[in-house]
Protein backbone atom coordinates (compact mmCIF):
# COMPACT_ATOMS: atom_id res chain seq x y z
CA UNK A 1 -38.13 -52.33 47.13
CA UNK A 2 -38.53 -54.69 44.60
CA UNK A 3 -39.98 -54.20 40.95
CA UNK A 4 -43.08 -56.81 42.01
CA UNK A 5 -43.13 -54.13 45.33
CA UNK A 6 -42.89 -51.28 43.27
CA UNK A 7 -45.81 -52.44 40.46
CA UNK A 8 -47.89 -53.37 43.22
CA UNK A 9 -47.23 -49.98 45.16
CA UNK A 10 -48.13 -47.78 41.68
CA UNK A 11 -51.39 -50.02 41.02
CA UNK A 12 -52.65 -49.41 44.64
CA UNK A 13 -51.91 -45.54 44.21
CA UNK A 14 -54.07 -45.89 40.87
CA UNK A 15 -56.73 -47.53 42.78
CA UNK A 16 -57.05 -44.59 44.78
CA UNK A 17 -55.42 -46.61 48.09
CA UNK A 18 -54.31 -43.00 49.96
CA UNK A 19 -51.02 -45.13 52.00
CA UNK A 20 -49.60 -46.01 48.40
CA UNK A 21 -50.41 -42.43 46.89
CA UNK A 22 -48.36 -41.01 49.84
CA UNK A 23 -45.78 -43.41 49.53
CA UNK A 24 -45.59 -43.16 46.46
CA UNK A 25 -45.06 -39.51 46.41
CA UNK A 26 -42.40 -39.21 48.97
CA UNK A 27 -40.44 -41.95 47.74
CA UNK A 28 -40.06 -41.64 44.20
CA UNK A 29 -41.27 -37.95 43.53
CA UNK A 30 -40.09 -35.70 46.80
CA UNK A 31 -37.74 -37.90 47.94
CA UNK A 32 -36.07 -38.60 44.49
CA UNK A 33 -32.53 -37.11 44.60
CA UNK A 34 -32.37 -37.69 40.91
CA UNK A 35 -35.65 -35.97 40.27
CA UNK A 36 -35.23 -32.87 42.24
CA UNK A 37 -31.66 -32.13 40.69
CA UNK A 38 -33.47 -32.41 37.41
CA UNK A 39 -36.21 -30.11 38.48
CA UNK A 40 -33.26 -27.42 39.82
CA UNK A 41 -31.08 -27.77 36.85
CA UNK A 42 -34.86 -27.12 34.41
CA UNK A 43 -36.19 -25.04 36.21
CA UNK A 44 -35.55 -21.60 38.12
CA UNK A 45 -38.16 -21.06 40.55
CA UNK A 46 -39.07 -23.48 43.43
CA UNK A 47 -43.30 -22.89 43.39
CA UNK A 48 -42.97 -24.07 39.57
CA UNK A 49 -40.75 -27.09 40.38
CA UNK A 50 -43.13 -28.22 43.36
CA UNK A 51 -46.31 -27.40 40.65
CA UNK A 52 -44.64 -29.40 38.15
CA UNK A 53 -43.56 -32.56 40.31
CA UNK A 54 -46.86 -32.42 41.60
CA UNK A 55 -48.46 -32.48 38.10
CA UNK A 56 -46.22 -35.35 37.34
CA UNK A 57 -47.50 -37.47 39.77
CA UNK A 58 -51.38 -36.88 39.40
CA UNK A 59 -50.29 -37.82 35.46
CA UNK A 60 -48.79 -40.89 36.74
CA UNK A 61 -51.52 -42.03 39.06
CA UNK A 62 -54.56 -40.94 36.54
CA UNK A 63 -52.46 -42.15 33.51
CA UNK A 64 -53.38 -45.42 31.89
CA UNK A 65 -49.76 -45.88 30.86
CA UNK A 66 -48.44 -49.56 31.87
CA UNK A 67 -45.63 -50.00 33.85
CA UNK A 68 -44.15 -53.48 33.68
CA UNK A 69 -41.41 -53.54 35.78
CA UNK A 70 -38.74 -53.60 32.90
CA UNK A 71 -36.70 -50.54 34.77
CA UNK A 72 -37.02 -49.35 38.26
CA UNK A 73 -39.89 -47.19 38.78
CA UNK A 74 -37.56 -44.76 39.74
CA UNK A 75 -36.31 -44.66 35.98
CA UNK A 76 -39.97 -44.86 34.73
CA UNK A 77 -40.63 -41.49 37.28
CA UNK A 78 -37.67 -39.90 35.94
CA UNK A 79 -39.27 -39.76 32.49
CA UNK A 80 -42.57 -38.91 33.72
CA UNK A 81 -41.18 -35.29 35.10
CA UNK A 82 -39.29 -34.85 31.88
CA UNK A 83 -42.28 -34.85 29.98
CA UNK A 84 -43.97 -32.72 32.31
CA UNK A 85 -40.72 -30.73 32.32
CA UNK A 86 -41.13 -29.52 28.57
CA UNK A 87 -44.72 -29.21 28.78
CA UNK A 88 -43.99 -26.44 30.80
CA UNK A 89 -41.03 -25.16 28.83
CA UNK A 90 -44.03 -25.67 25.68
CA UNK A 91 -46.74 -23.46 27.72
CA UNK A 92 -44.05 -20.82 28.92
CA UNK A 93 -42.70 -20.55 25.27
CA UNK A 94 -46.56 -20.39 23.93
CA UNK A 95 -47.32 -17.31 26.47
CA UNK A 96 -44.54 -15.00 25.53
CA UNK A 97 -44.73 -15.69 21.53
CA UNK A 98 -43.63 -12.55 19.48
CA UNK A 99 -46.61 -10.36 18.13
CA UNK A 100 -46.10 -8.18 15.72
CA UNK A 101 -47.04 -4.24 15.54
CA UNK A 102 -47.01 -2.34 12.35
CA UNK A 103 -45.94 1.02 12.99
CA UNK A 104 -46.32 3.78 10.30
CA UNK A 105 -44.74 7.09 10.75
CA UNK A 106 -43.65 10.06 8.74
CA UNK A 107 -39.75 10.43 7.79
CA UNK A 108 -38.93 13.18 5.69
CA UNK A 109 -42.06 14.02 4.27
CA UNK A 110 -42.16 10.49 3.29
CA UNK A 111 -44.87 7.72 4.64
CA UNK A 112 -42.73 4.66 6.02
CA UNK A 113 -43.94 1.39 7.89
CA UNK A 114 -41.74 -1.11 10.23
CA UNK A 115 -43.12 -4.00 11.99
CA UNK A 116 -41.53 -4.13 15.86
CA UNK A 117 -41.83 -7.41 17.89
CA UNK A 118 -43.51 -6.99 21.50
CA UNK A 119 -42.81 -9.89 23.43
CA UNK A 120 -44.74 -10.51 26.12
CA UNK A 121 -41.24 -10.56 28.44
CA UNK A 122 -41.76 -13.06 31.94
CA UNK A 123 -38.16 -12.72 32.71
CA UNK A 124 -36.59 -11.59 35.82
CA UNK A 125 -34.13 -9.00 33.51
CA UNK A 126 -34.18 -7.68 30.07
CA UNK A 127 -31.20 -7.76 28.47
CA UNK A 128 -30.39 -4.38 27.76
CA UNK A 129 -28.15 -4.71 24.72
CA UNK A 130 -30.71 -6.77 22.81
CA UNK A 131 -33.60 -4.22 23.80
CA UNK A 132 -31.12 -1.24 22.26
CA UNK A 133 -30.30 -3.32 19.17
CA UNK A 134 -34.04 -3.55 18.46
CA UNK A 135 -34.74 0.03 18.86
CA UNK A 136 -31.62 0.79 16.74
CA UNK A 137 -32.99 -1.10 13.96
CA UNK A 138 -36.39 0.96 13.40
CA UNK A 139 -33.99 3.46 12.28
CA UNK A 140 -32.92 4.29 8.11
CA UNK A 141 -29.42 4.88 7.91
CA UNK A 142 -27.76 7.26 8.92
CA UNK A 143 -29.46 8.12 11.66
CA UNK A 144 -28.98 4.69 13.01
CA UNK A 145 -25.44 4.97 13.36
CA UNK A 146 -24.58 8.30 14.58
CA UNK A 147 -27.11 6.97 17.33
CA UNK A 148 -25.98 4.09 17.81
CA UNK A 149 -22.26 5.86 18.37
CA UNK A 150 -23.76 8.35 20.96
CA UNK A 151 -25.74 6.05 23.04
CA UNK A 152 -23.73 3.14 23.07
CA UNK A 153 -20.39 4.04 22.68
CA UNK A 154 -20.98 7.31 24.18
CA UNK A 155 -18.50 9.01 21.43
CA UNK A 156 -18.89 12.80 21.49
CA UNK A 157 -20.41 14.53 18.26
CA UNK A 158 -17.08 15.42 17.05
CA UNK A 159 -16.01 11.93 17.52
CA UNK A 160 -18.94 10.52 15.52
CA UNK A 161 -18.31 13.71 13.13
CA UNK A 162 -14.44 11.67 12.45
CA UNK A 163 -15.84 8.36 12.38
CA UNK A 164 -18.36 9.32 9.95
CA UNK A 165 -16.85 11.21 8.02
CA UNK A 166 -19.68 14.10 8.67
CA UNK A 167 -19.50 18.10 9.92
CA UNK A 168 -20.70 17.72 13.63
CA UNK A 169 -23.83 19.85 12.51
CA UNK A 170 -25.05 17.03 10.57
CA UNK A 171 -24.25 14.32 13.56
CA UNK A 172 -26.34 17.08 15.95
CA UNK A 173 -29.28 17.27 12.86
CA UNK A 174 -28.78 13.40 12.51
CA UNK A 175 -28.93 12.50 16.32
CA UNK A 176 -31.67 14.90 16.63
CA UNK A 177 -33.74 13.55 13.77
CA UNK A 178 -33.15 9.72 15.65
CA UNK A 179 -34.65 10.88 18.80
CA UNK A 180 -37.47 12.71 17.55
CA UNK A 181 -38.57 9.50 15.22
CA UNK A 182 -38.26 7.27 17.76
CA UNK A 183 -40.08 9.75 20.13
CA UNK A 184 -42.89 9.32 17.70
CA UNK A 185 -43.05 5.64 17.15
CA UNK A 186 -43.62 5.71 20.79
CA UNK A 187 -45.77 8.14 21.22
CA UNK A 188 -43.55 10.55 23.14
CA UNK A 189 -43.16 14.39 22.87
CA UNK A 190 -40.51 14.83 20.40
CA UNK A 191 -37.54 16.74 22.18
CA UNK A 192 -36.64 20.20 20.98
CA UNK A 193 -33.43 20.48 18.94
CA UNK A 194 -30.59 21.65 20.95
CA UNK A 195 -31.43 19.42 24.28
C-alpha cells in the first residue's frame, strides 16, 4: 500500500467508514508483527496487550493528530502504541504508589515511632528477600541482627552468641524481644518467651 493509500485509508477510518476502521485495524494494529512484539516484550499479560492495542487505535481514529505521509503509517502506528504503552506503565505505577503508616509502639519503657511503606503490591510474586529486609529494618539494633542471623541465615543461638560476641541468653532475650515487637506492630499476640 502506498502512503497516498495509506492517508486515504486512516482519513476514511476517521470518517467513521466501518471497511477502513477494520482494515485498518487488522493491518497495521493486529496484524503488525512489529507492534505485537512490542506489546509482548512491554507488557506481561495478553488481556492488557489486546486492551492497550485496542486503546491505541480508538486514539488514532478519534485523534486530530495529522498524518502526512512522511513515514509509513506503519512507523506512525508504532509510536501511537508506545505512547499508549507508558500510559499504562504511568496508571499501573500511579495505583500501587507507596503510602506511608506511622506506627508507634512501646520499646523498653520508651515511646518510639517508624513510618512502614504499604504498597499496594499487583504483582504475581513478592520478593521475599525485599519483604524480610523491610521488616528487619523496624527493628533498633541489636535486636535487628541477632534476627536477622536466625531467620535468614538460620545460625543457631550459639552461633549468633560467637558472631556477636554475646552469652546465648542475651541472643534468646534479644531474639525474643524482636519477635514480640514486631508481633505488636502487627497486631499479633506476642509469643511467650521460651517458644
Amino acid at each position: 500500500m502506498g502512503q497516498a493509500d495509506e492517508i486515504n485509508l486512516l482519513n476514511r477510518a476517521r470518517k467513521g467508514d466501518d471497511t477502513a476502521r477494520e482494515a485498518l485495524y487488522q493491518t497495521y494494529f493486529a496484524g503488525n508483527k512489529q507492534v505485537r512484539n512490542l506489546l509482548a516484550r512491554e507488557i506481561r499479560d495478553p488481556a492488557d496487550r489486546e486492551d492497550i492495542l485496542h486503546d491505541a487505535w480508538l486514539s488514532l481514529i478519534r485523534s486530530g493528530a495529522e498524518f502526512r505521509g512522511e513515514s509509513r503509517l506503519q512507523t506512525f502506528i508504532y509510536r501511537v502504541v508506545q505512547i499508549a504503552i507508558l500510559q499504562k506503565h504511568r496508571h499501573d505505577r500511579a495505583a500501587r504508589e507507596d503510602k506511608m503508616v506511622r506506627l508507634s509502639f512501646d520499646f523498653e519503657g520508651e515511646q518510639r515511632e517508624r513510618e512502614l511503606a504499604i504498597q499496594d503490591y499487583q504483582f504475581d510474586r513478592v520478593e521475599a528477600g525485599a519483604t524480610a529486609e523491610k521488616l528487619y529494618a523496624l527493628l533498633p539494633e541489636p535486636l535487628r541482627t541477632a534476627f536477622r542471623l536466625r531467620l535468614s541465615d538460620e545460625l543457631s543461638y550459639e552461633e549468633i552468641a560467637a558472631a556477636t560476641h554475646a552469652p546465648v541468653n542475651t541472643v534468646a532475650t534479644r531474639i525474643f524481644k524482636a519477635r514480640a515487637l514486631l508481633a505488636k506492630l502487627f497486631g499479633k499476640k506476642a509469643p511467650r518467651e521460651g517458644n
